[in-house]
PDB file of N, CA and C in Angstrom:
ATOM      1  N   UNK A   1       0.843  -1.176   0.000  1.00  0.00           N
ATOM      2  CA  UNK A   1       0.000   0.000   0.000  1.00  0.00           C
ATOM      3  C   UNK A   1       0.893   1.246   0.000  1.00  0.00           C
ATOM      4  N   UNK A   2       0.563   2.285  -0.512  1.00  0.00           N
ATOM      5  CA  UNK A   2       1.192   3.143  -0.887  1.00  0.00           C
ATOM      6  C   UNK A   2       0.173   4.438  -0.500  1.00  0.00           C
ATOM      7  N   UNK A   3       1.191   5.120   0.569  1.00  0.00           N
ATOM      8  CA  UNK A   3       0.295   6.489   0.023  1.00  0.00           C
ATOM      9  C   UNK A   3       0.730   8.084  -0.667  1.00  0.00           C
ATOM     10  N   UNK A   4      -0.238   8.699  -1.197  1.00  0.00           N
ATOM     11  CA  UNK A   4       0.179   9.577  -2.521  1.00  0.00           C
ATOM     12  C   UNK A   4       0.787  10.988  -1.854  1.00  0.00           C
ATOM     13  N   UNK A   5       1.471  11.172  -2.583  1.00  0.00           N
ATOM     14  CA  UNK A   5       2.683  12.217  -2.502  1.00  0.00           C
ATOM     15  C   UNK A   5       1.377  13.976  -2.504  1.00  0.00           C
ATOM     16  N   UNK A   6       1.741  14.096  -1.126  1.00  0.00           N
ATOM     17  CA  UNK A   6       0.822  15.363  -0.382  1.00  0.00           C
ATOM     18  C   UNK A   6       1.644  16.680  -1.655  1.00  0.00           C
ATOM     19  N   UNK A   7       0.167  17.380  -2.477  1.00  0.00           N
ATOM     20  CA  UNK A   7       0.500  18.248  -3.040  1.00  0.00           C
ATOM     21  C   UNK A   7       0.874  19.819  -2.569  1.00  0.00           C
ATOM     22  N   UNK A   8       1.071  19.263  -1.069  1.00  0.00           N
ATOM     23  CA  UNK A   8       1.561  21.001  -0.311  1.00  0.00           C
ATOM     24  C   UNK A   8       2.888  20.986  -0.687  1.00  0.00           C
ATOM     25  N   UNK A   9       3.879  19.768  -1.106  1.00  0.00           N
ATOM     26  CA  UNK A   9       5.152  20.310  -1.348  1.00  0.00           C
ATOM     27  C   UNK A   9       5.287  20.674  -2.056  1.00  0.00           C
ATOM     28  N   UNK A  10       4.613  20.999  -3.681  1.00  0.00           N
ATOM     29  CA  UNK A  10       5.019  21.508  -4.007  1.00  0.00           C
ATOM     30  C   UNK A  10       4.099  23.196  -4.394  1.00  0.00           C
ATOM     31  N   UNK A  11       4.017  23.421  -3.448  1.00  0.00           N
ATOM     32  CA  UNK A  11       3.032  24.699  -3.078  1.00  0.00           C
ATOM     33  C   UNK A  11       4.034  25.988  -2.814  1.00  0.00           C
ATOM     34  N   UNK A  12       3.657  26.949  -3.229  1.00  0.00           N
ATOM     35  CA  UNK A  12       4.728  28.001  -2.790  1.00  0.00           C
ATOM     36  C   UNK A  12       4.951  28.386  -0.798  1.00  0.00           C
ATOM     37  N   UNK A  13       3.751  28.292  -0.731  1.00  0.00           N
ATOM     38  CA  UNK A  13       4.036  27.606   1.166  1.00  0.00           C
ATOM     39  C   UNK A  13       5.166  27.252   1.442  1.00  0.00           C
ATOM     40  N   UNK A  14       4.699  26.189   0.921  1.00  0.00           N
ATOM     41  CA  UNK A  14       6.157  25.381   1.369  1.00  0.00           C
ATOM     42  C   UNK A  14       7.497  25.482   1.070  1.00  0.00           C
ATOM     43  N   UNK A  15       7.651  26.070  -0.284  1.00  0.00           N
ATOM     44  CA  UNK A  15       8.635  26.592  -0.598  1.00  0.00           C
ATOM     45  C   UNK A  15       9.473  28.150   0.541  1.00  0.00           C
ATOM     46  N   UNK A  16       8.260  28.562   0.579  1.00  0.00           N
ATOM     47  CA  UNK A  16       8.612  29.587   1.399  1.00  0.00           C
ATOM     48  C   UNK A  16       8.684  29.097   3.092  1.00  0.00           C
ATOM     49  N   UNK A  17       8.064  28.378   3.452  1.00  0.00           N
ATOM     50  CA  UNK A  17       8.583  27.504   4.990  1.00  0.00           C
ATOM     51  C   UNK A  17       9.918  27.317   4.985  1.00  0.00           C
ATOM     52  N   UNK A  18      10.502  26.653   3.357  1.00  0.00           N
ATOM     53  CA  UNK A  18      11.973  26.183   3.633  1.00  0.00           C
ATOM     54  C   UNK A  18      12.721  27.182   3.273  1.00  0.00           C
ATOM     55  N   UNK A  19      12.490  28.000   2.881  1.00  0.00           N
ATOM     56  CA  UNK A  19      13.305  29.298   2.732  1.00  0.00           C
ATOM     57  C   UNK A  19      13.762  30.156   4.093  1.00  0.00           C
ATOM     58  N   UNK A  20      12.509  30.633   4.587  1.00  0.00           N
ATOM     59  CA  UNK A  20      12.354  30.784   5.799  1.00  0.00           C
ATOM     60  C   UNK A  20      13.382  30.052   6.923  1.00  0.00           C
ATOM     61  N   UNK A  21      13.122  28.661   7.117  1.00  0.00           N
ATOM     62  CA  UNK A  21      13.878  27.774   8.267  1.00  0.00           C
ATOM     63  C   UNK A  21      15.259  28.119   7.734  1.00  0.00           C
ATOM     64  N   UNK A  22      15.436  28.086   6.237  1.00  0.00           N
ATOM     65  CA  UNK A  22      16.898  27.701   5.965  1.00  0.00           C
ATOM     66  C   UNK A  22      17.397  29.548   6.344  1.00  0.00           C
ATOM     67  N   UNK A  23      16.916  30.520   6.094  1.00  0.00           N
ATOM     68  CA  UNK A  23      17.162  31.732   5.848  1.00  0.00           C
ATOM     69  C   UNK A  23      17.625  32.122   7.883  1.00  0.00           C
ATOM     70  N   UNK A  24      16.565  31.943   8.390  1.00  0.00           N
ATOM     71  CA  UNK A  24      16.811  32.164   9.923  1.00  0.00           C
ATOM     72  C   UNK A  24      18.039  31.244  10.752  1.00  0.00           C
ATOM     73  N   UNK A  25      18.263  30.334   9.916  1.00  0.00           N
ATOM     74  CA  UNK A  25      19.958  29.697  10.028  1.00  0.00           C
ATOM     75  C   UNK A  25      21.032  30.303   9.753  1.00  0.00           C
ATOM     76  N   UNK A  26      20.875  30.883   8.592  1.00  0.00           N
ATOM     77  CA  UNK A  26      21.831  31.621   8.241  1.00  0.00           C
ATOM     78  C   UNK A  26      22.187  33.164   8.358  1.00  0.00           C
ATOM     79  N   UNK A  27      21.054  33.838   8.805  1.00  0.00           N
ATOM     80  CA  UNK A  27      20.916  34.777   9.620  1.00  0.00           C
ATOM     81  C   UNK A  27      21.666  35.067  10.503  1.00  0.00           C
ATOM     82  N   UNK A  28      21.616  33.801  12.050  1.00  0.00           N
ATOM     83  CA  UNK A  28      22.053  33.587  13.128  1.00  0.00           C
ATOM     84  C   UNK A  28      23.369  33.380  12.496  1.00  0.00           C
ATOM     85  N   UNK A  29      24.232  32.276  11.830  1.00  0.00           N
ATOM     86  CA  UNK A  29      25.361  31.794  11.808  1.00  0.00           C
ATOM     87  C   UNK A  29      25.823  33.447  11.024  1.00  0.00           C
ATOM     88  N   UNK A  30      25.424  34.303  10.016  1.00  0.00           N
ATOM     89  CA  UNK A  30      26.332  35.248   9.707  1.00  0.00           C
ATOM     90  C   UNK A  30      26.635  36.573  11.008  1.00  0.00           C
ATOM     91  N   UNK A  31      25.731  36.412  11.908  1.00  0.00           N
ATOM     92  CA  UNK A  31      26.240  37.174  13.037  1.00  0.00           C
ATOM     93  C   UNK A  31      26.620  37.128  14.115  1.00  0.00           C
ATOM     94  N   UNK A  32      26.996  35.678  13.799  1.00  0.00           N
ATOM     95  CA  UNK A  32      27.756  34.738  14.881  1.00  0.00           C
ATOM     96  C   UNK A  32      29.416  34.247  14.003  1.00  0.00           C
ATOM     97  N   UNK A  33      29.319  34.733  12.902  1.00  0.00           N
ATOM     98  CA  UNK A  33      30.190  34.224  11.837  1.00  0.00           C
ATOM     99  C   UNK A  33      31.079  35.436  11.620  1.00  0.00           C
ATOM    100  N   UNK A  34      30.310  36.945  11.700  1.00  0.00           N
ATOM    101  CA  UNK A  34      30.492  37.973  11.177  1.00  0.00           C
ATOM    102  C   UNK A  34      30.437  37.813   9.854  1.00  0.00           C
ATOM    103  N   UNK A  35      30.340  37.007   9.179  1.00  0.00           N
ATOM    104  CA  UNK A  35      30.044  36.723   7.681  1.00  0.00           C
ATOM    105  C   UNK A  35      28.777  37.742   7.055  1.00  0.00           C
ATOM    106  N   UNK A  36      28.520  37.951   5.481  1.00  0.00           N
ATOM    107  CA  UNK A  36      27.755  38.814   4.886  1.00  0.00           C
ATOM    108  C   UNK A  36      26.934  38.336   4.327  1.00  0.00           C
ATOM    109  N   UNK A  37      25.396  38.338   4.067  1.00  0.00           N
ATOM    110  CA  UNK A  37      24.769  38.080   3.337  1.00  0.00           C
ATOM    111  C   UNK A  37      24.390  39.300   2.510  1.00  0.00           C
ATOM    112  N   UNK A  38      23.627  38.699   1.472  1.00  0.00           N
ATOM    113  CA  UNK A  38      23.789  39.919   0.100  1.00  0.00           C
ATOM    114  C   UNK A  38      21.731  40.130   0.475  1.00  0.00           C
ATOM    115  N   UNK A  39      21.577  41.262   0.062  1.00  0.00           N
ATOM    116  CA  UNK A  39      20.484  42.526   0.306  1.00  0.00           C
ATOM    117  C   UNK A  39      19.563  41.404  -0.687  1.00  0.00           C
ATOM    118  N   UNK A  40      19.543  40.968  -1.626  1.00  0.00           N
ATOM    119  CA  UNK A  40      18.778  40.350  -2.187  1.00  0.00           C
ATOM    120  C   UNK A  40      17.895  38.899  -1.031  1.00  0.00           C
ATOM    121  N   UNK A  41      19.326  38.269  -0.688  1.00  0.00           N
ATOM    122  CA  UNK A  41      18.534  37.035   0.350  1.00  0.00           C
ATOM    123  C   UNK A  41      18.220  37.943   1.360  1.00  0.00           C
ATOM    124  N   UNK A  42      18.352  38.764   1.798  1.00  0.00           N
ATOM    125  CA  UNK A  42      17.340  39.044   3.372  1.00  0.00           C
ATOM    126  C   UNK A  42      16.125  39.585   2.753  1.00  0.00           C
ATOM    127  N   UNK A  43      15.965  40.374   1.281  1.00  0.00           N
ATOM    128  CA  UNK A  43      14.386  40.848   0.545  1.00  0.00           C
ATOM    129  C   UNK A  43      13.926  39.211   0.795  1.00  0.00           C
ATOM    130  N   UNK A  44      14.538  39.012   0.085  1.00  0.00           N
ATOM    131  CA  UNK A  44      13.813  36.795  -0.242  1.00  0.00           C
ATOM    132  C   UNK A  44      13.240  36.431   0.966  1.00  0.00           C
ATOM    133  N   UNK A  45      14.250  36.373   2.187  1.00  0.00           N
ATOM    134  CA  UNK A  45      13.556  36.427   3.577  1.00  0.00           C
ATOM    135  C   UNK A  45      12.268  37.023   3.990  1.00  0.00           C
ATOM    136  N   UNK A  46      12.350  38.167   4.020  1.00  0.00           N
ATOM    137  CA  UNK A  46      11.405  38.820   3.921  1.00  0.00           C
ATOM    138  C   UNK A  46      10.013  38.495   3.494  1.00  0.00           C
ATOM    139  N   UNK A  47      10.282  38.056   2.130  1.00  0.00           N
ATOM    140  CA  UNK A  47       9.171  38.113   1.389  1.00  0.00           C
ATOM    141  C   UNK A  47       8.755  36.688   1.806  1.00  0.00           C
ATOM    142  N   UNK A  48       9.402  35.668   2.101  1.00  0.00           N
ATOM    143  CA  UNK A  48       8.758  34.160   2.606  1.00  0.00           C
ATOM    144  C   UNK A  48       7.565  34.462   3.655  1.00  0.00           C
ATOM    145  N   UNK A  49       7.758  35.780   4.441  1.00  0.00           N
ATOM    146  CA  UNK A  49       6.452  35.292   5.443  1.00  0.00           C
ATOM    147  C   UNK A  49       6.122  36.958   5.632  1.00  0.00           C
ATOM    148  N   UNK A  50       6.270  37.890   5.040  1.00  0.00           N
ATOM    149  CA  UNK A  50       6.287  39.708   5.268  1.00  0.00           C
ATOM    150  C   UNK A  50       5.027  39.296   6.075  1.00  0.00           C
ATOM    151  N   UNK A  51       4.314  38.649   7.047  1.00  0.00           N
ATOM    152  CA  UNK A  51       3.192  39.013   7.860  1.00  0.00           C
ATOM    153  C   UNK A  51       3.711  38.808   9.598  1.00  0.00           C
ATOM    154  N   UNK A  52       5.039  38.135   9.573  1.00  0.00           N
ATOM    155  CA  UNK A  52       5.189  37.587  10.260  1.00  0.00           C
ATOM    156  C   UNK A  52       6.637  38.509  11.109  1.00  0.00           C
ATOM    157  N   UNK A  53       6.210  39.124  12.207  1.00  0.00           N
ATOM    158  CA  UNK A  53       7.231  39.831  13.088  1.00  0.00           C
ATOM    159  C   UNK A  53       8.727  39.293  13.057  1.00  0.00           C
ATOM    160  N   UNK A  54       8.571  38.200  13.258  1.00  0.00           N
ATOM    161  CA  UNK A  54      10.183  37.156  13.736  1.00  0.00           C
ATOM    162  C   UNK A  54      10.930  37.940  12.357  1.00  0.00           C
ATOM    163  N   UNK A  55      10.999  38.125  11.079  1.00  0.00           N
ATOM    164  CA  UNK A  55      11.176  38.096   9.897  1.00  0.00           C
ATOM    165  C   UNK A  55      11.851  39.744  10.036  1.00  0.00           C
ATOM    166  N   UNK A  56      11.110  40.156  10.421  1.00  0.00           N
ATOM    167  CA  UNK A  56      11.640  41.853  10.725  1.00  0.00           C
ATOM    168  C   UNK A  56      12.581  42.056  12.037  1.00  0.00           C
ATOM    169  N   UNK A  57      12.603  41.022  12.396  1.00  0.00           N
ATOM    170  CA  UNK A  57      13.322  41.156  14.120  1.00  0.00           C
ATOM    171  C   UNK A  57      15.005  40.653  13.713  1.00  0.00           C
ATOM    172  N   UNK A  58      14.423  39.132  12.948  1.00  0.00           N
ATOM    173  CA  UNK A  58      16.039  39.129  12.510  1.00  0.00           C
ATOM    174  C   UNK A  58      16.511  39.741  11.283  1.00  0.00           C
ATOM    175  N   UNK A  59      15.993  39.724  10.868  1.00  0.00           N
ATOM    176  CA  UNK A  59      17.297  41.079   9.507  1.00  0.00           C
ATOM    177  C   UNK A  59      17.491  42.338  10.216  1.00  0.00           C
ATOM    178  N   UNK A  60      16.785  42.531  11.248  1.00  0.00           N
ATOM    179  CA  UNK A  60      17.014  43.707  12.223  1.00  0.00           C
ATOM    180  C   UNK A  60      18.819  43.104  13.167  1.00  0.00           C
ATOM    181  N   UNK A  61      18.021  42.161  13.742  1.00  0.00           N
ATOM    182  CA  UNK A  61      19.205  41.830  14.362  1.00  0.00           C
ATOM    183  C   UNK A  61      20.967  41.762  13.708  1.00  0.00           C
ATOM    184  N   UNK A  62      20.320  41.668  12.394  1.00  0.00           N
ATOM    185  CA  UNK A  62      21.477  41.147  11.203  1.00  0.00           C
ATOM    186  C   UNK A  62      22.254  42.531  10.827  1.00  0.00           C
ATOM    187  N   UNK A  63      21.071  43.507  10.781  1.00  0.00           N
ATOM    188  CA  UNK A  63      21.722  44.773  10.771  1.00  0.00           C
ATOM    189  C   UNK A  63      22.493  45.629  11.804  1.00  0.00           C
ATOM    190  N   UNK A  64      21.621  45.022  12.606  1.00  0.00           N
ATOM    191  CA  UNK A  64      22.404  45.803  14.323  1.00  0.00           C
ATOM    192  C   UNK A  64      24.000  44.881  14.373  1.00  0.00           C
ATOM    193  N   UNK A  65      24.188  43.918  13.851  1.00  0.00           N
ATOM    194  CA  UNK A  65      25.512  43.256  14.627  1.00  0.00           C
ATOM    195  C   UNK A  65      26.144  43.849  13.495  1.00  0.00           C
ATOM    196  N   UNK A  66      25.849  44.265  11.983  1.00  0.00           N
ATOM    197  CA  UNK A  66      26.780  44.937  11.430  1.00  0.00           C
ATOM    198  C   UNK A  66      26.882  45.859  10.909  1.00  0.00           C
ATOM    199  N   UNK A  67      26.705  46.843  12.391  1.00  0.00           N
ATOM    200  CA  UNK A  67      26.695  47.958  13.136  1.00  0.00           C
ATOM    201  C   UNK A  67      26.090  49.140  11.879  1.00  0.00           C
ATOM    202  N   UNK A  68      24.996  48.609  11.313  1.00  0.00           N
ATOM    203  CA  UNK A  68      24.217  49.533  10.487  1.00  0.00           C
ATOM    204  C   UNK A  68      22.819  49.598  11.230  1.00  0.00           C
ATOM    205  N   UNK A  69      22.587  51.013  12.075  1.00  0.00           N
ATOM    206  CA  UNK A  69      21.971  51.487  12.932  1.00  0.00           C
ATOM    207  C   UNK A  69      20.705  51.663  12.511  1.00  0.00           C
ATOM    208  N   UNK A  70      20.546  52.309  11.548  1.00  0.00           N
ATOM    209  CA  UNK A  70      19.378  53.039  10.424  1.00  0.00           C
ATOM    210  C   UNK A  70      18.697  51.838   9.971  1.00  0.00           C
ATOM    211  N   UNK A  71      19.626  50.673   9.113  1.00  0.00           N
ATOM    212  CA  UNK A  71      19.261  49.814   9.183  1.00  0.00           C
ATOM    213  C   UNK A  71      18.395  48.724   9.437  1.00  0.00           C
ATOM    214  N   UNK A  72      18.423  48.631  11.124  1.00  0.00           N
ATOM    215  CA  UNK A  72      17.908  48.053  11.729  1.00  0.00           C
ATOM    216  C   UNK A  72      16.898  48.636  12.215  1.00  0.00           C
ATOM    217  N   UNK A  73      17.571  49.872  12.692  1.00  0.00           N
ATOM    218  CA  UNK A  73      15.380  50.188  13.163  1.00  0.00           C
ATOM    219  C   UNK A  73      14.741  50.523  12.000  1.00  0.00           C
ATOM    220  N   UNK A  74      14.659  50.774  10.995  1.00  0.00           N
ATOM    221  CA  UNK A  74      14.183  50.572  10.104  1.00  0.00           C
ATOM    222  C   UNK A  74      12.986  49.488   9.709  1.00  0.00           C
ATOM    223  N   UNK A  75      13.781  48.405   9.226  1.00  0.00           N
ATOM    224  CA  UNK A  75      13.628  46.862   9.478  1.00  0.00           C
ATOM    225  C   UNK A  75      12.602  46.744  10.955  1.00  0.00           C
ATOM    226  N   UNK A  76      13.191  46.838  12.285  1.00  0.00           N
ATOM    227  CA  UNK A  76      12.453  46.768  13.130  1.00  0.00           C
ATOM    228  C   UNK A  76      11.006  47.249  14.071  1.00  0.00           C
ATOM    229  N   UNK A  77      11.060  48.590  13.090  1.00  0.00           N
ATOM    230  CA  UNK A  77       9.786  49.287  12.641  1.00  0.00           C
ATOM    231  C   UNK A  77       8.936  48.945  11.500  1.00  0.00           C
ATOM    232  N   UNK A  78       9.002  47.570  10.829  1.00  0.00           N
ATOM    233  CA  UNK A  78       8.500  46.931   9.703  1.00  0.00           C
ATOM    234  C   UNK A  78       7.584  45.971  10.708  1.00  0.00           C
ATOM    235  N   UNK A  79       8.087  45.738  11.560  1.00  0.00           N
ATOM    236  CA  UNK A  79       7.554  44.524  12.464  1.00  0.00           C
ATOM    237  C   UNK A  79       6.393  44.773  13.194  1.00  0.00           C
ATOM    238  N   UNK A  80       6.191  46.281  13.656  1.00  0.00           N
ATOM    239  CA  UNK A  80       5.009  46.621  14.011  1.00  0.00           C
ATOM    240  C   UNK A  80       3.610  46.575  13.006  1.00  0.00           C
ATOM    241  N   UNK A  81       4.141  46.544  11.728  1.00  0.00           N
ATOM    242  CA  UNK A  81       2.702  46.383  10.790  1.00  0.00           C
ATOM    243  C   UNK A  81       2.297  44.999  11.216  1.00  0.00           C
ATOM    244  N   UNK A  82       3.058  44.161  11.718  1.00  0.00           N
ATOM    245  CA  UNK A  82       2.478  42.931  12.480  1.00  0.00           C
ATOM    246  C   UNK A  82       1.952  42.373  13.788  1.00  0.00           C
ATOM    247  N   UNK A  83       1.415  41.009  13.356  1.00  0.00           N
ATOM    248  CA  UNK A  83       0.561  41.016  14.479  1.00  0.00           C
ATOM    249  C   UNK A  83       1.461  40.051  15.565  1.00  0.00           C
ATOM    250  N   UNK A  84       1.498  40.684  16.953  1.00  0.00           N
ATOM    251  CA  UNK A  84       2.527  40.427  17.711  1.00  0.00           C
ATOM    252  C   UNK A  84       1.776  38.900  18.718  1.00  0.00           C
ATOM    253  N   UNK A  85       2.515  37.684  19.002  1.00  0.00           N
ATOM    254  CA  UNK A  85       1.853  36.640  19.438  1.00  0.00           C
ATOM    255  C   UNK A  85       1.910  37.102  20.693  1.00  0.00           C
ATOM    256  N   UNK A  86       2.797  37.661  21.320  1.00  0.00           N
ATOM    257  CA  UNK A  86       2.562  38.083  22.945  1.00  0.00           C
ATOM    258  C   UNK A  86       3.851  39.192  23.175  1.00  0.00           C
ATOM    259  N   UNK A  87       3.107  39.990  23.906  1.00  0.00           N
ATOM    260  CA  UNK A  87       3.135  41.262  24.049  1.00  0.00           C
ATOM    261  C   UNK A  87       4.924  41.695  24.557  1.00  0.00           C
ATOM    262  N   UNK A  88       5.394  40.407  25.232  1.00  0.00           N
ATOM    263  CA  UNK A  88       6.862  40.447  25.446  1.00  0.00           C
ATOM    264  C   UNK A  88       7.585  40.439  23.908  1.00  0.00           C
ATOM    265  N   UNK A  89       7.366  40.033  22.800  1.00  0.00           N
ATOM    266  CA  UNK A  89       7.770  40.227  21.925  1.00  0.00           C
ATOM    267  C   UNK A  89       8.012  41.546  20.896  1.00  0.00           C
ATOM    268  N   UNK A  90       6.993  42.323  21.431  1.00  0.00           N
ATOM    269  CA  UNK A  90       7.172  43.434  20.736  1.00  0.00           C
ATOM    270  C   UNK A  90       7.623  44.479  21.829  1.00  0.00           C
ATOM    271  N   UNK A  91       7.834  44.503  22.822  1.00  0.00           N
ATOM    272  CA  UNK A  91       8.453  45.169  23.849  1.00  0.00           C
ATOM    273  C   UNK A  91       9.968  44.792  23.693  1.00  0.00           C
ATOM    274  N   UNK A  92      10.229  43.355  23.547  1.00  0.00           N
ATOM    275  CA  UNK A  92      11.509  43.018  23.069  1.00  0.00           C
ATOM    276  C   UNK A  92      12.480  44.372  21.591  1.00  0.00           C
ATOM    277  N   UNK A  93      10.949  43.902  20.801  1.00  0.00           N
ATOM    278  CA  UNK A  93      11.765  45.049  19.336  1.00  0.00           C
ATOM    279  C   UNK A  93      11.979  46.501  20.136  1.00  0.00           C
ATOM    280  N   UNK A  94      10.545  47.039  20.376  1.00  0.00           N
ATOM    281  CA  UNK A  94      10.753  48.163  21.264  1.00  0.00           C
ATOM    282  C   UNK A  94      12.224  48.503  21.972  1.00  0.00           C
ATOM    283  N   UNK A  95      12.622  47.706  22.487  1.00  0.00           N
ATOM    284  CA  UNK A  95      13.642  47.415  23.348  1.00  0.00           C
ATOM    285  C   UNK A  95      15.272  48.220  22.413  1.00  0.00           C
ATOM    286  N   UNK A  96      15.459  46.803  21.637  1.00  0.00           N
ATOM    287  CA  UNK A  96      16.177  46.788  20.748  1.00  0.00           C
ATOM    288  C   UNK A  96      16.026  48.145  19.792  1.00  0.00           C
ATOM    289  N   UNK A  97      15.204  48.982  19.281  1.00  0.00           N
ATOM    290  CA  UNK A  97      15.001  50.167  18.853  1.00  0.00           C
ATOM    291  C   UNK A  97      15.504  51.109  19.656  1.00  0.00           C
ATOM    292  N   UNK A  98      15.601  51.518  20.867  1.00  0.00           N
ATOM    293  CA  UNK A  98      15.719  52.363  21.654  1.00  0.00           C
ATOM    294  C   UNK A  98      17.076  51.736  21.748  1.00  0.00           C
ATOM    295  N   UNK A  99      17.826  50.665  22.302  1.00  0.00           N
ATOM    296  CA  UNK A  99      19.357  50.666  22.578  1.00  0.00           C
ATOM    297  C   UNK A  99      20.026  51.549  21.212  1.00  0.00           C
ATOM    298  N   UNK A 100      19.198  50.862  19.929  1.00  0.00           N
ATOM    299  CA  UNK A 100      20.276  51.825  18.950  1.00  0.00           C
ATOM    300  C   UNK A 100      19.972  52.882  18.837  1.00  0.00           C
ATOM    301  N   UNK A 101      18.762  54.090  19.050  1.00  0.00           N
ATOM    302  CA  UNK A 101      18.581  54.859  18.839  1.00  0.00           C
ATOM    303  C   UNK A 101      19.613  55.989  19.948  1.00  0.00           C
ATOM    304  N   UNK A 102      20.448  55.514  20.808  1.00  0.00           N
ATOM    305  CA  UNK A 102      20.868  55.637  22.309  1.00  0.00           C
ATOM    306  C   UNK A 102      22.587  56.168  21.472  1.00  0.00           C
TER     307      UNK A 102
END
């Protein structure tokens, strides 16, 4: 018995789930790496989930570690057009906005 190959993989969803997982890996490792990613993959990022806060928090974060100020709050003022899962999270960005604005 066999069962049939689920047509969500090949759905842009899903495409964008694995973009996403793979993108927030590499996020973390380039500012843990000091390594660069190019302006095109963090748009790509972006665009996998633009509804979704986490998405604006790290290319924020990505910008703050390389020490582009404007940058990041920028980016981290993108995150408020979203809808926040609990309220420590956007006090978190809040947070992070005000250290660089400092």
């Amino acid at each position: 018995m066999a069962i049939a190959e689920d047509p969500f993989i090949h759905s842009e969803a899903y495409q964008n789930s694995k973009l996403y997982r793979k993108a927030v890996r590499a996020i973390s490792e380039a500012i843990k790496n000091e390594s660069l990613l190019s302006e095109e993959y963090l748009n790509a990022f972006i665009q996998s989930n633009p509804k979704f806060f986490h998405v604006y928090k790290s290319v924020g974060d990505y910008y703050a570690s390389k020490d582009m100020p404007v940058k990041a709050i920028a980016t981290y003022r993108k995150a408020f057009d979203c809808e926040f899962p609990r309220l420590i999270d956007k006090t978190d960005i809040e947070e992070r906005i005000k250290a660089l604005e400092e």
